[in-house]
Protein backbone atom coordinates (compact mmCIF):
# COMPACT_ATOMS: atom_id res chain seq x y z
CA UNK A 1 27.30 -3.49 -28.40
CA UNK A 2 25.95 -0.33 -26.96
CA UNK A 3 26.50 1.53 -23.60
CA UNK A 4 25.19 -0.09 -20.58
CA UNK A 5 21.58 1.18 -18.72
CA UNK A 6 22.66 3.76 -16.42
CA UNK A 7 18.78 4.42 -15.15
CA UNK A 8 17.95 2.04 -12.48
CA UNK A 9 15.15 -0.81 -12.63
CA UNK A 10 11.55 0.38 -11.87
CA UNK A 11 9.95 -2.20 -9.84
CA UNK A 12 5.99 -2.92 -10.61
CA UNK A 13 3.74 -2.02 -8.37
CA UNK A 14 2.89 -4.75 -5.59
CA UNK A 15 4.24 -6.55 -2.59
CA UNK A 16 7.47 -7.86 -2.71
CA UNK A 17 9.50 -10.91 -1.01
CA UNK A 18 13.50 -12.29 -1.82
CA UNK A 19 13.62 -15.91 -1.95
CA UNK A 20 17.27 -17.24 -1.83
CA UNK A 21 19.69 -20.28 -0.64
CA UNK A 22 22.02 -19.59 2.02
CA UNK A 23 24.74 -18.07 0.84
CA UNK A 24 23.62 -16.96 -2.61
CA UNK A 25 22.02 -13.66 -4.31
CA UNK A 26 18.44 -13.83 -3.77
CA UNK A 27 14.90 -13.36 -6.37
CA UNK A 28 12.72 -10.63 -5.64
CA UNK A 29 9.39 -12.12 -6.20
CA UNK A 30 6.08 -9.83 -6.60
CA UNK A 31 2.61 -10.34 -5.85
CA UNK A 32 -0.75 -7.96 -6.33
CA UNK A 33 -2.28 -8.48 -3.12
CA UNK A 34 -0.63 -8.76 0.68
CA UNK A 35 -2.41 -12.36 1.08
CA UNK A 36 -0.99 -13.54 -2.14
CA UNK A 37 2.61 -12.62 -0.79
CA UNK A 38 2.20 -14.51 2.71
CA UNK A 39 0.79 -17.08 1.26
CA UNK A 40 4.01 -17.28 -1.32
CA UNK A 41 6.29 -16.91 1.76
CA UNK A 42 4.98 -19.48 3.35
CA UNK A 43 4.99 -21.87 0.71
CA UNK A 44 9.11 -20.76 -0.20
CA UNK A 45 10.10 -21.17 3.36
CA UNK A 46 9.77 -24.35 3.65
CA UNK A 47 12.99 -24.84 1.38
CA UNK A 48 14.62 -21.33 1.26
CA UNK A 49 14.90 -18.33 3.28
CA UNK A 50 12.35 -15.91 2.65
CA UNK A 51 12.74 -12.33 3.28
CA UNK A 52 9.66 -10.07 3.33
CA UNK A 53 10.44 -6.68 2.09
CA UNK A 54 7.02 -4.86 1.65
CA UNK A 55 4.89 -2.36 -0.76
CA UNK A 56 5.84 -1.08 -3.27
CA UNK A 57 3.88 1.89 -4.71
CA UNK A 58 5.12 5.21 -7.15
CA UNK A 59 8.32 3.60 -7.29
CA UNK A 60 8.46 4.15 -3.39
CA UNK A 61 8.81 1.44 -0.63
CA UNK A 62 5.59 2.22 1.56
CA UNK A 63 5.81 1.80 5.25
CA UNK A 64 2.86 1.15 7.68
């Protein structure tokens, strides 16, 4: 047993949305392009709540 990560998780490069159940932790799901993640939002909302949360890029969320 060693000493636990301090560093944070880097995220990949893409667009972003958490899927989750009410009342639960959610799943940050990634996608390469902007089309693939509405289409994938679209698709999980018809079961779960779906929360868009946008670009990321350079470990930075990018804002338009």
């Amino acid at each position: 047993m060693g000493r636990p990560p301090t560093k944070p998780a880097r995220l990949k490069d893409g667009f972003y949305i958490e899927v989750k159940n009410s009342g639960s932790s959610g799943v940050r799901i990634r996608r390469d392009t902007k089309e693939q993640m509405l289409l994938a939002a679209e698709e999980y909302s018809k079961n779960k709540n779906v929360v868009i949360l946008g670009e990321m890029r350079n470990d930075k969320w990018v804002t338009e």
